[in-house]
PDB file of N, CA and C in Angstrom:
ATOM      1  N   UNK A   1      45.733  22.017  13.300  1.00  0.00           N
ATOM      2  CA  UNK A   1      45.123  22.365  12.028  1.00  0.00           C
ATOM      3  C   UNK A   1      43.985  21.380  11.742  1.00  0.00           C
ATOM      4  N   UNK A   2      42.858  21.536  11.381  1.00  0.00           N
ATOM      5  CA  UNK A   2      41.482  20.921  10.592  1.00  0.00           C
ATOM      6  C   UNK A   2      41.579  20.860   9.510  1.00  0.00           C
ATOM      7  N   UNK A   3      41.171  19.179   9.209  1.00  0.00           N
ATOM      8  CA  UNK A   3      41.672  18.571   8.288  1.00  0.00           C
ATOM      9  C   UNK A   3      40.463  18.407   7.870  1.00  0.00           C
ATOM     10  N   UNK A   4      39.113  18.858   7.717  1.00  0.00           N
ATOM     11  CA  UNK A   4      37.644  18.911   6.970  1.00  0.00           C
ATOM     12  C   UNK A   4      37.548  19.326   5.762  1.00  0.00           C
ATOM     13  N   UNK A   5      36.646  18.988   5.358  1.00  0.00           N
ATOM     14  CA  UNK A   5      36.176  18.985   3.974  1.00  0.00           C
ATOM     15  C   UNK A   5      36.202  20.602   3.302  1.00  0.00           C
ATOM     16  N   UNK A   6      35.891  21.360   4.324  1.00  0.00           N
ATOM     17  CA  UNK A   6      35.659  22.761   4.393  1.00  0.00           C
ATOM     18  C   UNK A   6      34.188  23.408   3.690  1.00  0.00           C
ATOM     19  N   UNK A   7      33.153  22.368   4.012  1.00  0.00           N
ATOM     20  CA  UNK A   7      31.902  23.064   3.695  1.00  0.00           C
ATOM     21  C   UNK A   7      31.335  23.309   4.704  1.00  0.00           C
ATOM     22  N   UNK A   8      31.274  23.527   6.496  1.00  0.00           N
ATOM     23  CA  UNK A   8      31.171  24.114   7.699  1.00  0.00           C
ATOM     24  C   UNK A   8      29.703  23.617   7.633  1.00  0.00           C
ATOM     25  N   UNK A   9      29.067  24.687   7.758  1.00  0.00           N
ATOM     26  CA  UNK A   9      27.453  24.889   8.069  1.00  0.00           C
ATOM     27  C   UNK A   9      26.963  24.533   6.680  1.00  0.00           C
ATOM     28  N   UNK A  10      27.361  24.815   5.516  1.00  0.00           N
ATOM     29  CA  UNK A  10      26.572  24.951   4.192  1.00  0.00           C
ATOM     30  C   UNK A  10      26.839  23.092   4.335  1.00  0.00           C
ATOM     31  N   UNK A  11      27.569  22.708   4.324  1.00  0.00           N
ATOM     32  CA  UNK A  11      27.855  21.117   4.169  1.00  0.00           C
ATOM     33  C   UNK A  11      26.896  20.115   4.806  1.00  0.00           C
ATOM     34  N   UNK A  12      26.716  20.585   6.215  1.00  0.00           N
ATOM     35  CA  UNK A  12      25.467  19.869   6.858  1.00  0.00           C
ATOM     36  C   UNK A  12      24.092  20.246   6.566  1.00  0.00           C
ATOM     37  N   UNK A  13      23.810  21.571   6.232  1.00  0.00           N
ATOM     38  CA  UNK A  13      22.635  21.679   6.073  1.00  0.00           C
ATOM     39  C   UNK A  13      22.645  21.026   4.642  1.00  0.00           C
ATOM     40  N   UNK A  14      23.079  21.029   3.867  1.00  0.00           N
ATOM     41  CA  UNK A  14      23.099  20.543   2.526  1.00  0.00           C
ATOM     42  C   UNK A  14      22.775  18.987   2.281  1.00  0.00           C
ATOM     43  N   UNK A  15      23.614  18.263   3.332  1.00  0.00           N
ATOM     44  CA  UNK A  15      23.873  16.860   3.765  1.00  0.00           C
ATOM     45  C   UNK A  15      22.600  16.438   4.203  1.00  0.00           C
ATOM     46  N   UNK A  16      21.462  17.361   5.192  1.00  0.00           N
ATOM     47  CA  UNK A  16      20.214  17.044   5.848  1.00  0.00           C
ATOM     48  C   UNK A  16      19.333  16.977   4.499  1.00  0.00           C
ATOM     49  N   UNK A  17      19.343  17.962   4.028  1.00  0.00           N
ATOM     50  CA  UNK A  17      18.609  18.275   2.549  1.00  0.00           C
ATOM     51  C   UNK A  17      18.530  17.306   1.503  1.00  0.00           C
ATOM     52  N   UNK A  18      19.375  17.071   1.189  1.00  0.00           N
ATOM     53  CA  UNK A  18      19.649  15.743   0.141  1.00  0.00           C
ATOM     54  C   UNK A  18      19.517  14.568   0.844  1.00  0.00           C
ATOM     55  N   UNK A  19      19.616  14.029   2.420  1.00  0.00           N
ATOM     56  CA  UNK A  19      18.713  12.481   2.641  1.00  0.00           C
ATOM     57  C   UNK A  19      17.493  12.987   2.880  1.00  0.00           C
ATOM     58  N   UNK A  20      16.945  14.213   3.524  1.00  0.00           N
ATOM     59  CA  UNK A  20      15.010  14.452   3.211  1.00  0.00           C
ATOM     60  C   UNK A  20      14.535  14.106   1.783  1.00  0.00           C
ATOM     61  N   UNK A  21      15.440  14.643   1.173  1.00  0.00           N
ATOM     62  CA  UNK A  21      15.291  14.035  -0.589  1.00  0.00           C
ATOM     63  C   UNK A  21      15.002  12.590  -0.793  1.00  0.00           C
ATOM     64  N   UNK A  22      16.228  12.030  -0.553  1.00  0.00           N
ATOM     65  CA  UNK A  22      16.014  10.820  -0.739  1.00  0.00           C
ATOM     66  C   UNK A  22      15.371   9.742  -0.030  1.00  0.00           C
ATOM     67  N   UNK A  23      14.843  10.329   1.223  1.00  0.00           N
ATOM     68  CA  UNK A  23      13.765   9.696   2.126  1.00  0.00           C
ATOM     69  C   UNK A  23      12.764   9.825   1.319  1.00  0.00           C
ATOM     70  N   UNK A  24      12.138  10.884   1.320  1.00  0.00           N
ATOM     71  CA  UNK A  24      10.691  11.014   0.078  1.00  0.00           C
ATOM     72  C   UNK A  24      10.864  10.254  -1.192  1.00  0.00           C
ATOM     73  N   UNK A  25      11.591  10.486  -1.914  1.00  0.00           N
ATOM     74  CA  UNK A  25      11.616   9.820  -2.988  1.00  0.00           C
ATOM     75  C   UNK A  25      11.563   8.061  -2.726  1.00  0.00           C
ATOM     76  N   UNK A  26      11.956   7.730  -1.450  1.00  0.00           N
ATOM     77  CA  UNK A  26      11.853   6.280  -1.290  1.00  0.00           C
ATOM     78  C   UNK A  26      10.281   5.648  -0.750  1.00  0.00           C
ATOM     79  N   UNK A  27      10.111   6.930   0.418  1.00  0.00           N
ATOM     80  CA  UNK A  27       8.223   6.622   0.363  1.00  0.00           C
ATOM     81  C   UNK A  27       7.529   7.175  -0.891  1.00  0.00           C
ATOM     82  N   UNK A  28       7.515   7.648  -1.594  1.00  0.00           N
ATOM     83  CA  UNK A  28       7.227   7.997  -2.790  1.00  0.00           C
ATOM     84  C   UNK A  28       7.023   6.722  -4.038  1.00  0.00           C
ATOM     85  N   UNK A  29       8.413   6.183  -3.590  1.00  0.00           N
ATOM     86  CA  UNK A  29       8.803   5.329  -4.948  1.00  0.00           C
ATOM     87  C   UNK A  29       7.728   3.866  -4.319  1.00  0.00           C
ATOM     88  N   UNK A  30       7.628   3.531  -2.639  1.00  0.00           N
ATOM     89  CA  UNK A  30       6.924   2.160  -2.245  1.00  0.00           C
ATOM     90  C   UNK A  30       5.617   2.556  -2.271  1.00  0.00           C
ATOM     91  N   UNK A  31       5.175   4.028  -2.230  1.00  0.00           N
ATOM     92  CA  UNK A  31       3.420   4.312  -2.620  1.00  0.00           C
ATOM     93  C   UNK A  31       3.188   3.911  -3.765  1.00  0.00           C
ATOM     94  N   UNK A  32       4.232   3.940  -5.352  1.00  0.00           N
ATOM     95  CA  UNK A  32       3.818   4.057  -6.120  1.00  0.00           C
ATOM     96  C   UNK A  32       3.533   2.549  -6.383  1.00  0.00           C
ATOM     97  N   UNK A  33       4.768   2.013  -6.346  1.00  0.00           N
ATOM     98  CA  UNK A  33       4.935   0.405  -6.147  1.00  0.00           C
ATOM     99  C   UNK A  33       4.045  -0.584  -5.211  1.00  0.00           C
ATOM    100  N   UNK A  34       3.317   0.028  -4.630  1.00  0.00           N
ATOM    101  CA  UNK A  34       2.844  -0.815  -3.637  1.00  0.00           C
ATOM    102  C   UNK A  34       1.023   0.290  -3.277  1.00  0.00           C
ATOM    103  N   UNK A  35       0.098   0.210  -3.871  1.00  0.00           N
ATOM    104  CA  UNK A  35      -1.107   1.100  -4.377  1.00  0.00           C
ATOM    105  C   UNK A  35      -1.882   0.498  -3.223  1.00  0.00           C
ATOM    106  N   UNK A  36      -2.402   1.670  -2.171  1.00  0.00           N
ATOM    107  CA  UNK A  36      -3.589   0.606  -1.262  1.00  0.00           C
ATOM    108  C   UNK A  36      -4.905   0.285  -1.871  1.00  0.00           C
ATOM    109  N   UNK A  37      -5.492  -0.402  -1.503  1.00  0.00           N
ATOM    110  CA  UNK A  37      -6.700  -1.249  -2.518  1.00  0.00           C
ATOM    111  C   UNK A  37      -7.758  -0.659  -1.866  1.00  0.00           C
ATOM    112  N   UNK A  38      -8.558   0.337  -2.418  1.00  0.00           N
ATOM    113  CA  UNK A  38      -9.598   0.956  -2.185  1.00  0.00           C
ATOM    114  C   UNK A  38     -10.831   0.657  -1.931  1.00  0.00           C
ATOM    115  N   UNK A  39     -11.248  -0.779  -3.150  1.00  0.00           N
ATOM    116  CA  UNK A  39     -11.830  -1.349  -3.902  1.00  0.00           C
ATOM    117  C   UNK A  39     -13.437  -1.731  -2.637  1.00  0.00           C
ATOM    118  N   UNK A  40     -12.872  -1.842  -1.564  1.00  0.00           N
ATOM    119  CA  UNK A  40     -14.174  -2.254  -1.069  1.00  0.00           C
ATOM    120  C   UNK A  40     -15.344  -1.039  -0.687  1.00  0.00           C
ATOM    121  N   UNK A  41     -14.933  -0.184  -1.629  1.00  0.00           N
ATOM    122  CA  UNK A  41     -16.540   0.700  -1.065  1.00  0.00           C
ATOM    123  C   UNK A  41     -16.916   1.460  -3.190  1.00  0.00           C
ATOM    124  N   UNK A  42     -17.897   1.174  -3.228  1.00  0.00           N
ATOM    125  CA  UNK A  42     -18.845   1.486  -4.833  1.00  0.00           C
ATOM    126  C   UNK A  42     -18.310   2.738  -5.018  1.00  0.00           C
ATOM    127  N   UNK A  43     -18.709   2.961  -6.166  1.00  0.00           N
ATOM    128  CA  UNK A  43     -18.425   4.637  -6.606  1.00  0.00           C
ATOM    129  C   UNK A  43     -19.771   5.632  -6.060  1.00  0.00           C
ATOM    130  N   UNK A  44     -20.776   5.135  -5.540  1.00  0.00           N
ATOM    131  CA  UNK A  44     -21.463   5.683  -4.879  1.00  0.00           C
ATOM    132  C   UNK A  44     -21.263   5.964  -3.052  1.00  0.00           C
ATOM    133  N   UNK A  45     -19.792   5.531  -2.690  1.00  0.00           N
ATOM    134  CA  UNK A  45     -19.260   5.584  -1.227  1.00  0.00           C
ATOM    135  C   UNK A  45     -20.337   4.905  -0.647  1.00  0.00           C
ATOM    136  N   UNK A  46     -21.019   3.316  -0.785  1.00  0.00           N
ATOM    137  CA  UNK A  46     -21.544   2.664  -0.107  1.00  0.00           C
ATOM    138  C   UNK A  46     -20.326   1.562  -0.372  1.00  0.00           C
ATOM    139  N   UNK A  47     -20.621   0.777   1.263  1.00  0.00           N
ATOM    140  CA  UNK A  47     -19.857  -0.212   1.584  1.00  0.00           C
ATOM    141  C   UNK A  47     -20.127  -1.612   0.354  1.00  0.00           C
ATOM    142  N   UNK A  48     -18.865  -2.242   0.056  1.00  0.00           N
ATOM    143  CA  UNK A  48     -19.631  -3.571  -0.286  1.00  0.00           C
ATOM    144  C   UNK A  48     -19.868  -4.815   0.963  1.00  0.00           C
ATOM    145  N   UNK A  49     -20.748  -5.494   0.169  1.00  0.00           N
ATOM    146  CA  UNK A  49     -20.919  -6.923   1.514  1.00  0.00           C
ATOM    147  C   UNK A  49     -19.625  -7.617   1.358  1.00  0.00           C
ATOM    148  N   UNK A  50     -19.668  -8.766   2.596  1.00  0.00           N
ATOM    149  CA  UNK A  50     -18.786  -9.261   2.466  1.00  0.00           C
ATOM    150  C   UNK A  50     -19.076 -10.635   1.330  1.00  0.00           C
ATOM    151  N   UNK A  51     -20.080 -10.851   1.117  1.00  0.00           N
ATOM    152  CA  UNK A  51     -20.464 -11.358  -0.135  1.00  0.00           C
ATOM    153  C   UNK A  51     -19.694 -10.976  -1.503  1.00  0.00           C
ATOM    154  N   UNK A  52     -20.039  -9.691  -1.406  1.00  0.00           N
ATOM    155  CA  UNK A  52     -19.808  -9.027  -3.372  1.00  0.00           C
ATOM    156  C   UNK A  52     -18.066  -8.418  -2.954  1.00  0.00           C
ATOM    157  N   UNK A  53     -17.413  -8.555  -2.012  1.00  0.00           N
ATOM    158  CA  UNK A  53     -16.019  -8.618  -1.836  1.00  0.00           C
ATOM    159  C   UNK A  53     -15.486  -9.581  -2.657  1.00  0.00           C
ATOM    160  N   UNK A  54     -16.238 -11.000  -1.902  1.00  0.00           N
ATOM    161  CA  UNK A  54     -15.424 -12.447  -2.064  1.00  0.00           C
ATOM    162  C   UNK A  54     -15.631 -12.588  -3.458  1.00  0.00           C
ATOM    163  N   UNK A  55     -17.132 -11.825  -3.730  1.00  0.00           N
ATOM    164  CA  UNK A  55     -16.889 -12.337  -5.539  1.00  0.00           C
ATOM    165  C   UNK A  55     -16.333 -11.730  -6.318  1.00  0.00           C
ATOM    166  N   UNK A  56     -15.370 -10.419  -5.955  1.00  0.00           N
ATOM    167  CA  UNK A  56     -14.493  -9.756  -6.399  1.00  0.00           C
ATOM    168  C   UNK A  56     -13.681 -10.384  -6.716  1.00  0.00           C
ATOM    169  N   UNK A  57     -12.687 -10.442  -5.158  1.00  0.00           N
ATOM    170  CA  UNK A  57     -11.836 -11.380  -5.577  1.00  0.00           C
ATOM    171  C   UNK A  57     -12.012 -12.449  -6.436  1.00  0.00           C
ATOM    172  N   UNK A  58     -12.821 -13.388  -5.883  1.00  0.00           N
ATOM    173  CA  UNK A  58     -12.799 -14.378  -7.008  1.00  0.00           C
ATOM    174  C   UNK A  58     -12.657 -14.089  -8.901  1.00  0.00           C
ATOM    175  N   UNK A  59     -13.873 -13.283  -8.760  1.00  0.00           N
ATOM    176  CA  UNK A  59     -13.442 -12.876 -10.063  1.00  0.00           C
ATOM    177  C   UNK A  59     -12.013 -12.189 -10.505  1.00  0.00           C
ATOM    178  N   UNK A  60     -11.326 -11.438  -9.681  1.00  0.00           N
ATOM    179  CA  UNK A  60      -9.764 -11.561 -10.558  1.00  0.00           C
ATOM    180  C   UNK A  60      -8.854 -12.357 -10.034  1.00  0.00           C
ATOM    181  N   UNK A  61      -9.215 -13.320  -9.343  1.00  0.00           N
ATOM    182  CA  UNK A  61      -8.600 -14.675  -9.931  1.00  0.00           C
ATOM    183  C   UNK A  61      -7.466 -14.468  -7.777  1.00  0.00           C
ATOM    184  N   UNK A  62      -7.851 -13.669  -7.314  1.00  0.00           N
ATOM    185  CA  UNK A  62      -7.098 -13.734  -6.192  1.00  0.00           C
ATOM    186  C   UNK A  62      -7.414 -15.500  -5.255  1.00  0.00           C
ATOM    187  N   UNK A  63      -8.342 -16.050  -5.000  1.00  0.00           N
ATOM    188  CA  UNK A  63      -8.797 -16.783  -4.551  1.00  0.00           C
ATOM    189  C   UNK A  63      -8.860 -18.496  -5.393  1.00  0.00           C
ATOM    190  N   UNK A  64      -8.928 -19.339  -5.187  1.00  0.00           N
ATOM    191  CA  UNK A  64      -9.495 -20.340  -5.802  1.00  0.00           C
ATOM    192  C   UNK A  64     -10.779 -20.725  -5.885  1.00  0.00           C
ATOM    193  N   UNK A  65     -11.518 -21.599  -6.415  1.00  0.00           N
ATOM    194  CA  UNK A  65     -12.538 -21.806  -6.585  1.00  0.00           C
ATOM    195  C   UNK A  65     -12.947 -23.098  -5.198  1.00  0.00           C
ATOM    196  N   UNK A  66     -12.188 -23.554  -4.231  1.00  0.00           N
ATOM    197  CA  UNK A  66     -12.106 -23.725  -3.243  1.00  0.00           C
ATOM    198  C   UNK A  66     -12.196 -23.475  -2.083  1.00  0.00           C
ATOM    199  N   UNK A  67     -11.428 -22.058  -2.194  1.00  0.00           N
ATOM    200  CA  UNK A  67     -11.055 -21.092  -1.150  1.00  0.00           C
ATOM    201  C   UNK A  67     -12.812 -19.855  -1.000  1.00  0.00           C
ATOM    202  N   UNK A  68     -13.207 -20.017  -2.481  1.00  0.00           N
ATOM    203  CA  UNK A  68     -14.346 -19.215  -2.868  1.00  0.00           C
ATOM    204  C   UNK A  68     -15.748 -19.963  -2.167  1.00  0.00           C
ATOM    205  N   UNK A  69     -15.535 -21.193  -1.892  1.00  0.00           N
ATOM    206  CA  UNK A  69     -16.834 -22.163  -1.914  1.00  0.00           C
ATOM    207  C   UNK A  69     -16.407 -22.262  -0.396  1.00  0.00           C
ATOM    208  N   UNK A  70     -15.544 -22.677   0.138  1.00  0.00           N
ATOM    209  CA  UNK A  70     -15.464 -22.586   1.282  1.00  0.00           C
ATOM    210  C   UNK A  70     -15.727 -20.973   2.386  1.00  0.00           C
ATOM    211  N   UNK A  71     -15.705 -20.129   1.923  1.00  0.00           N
ATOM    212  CA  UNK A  71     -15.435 -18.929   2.160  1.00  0.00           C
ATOM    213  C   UNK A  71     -17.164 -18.390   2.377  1.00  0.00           C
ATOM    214  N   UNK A  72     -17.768 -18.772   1.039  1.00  0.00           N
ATOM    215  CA  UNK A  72     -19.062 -18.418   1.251  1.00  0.00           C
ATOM    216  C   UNK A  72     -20.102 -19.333   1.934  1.00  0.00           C
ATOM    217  N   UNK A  73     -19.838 -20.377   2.410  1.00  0.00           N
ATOM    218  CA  UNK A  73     -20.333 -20.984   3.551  1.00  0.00           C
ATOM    219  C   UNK A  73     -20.016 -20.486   4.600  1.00  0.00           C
ATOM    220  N   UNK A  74     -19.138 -20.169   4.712  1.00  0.00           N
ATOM    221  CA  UNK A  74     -18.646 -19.041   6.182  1.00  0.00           C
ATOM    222  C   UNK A  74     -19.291 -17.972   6.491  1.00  0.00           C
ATOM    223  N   UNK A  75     -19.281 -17.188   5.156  1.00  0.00           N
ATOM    224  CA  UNK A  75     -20.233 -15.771   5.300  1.00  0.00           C
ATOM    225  C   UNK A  75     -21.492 -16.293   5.676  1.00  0.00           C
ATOM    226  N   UNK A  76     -21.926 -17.059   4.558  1.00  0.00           N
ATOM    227  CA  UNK A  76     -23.615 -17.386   4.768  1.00  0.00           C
ATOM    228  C   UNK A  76     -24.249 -18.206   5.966  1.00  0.00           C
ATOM    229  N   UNK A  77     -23.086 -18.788   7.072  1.00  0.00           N
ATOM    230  CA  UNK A  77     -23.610 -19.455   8.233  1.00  0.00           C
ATOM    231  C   UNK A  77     -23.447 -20.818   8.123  1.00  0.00           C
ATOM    232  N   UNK A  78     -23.422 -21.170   6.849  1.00  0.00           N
ATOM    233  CA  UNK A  78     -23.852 -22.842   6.755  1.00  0.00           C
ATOM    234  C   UNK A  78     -21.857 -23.499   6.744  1.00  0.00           C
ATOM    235  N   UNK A  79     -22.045 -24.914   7.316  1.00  0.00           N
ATOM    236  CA  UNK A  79     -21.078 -25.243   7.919  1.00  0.00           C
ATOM    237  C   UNK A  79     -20.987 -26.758   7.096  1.00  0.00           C
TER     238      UNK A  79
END
């Protein structure tokens, strides 16, 4: 005698259905949580330099004012 749950075929397909669910909802939930940063091309779809990047960042505060001064001697060549 079988001692199962007794949902046969409806049980597994059901079972596949509800973790596709909850797979999406988990890439779903780290897209929302976690936004890719677009930010380096204008609203006119031109590139920015790597100049007006660094002063991005800088300006919201990602960088130090260290990391900023050192950084643009790099871009600009000078050592």
């Amino acid at each position: 005698m079988m001692m199962g749950m007794g949902f046969g075929l409806f049980g597994l397909v059901f079972m596949f259905l509800f973790l596709a669910v909850v797979i999406a909802l988990g890439i779903w939930l780290v897209s929302a949580l976690f936004p890719r940063d677009t930010q380096s091309v204008t609203p006119d779809g031109q590139d920015l330099s790597a100049r007006q990047i660094l002063d991005v960042r800088y300006a919201r505060g990602e960088i130090t004012r260290e990391q900023y001064e050192t950084m643009k001697q790099d871009i600009n060549g000078g050592g």
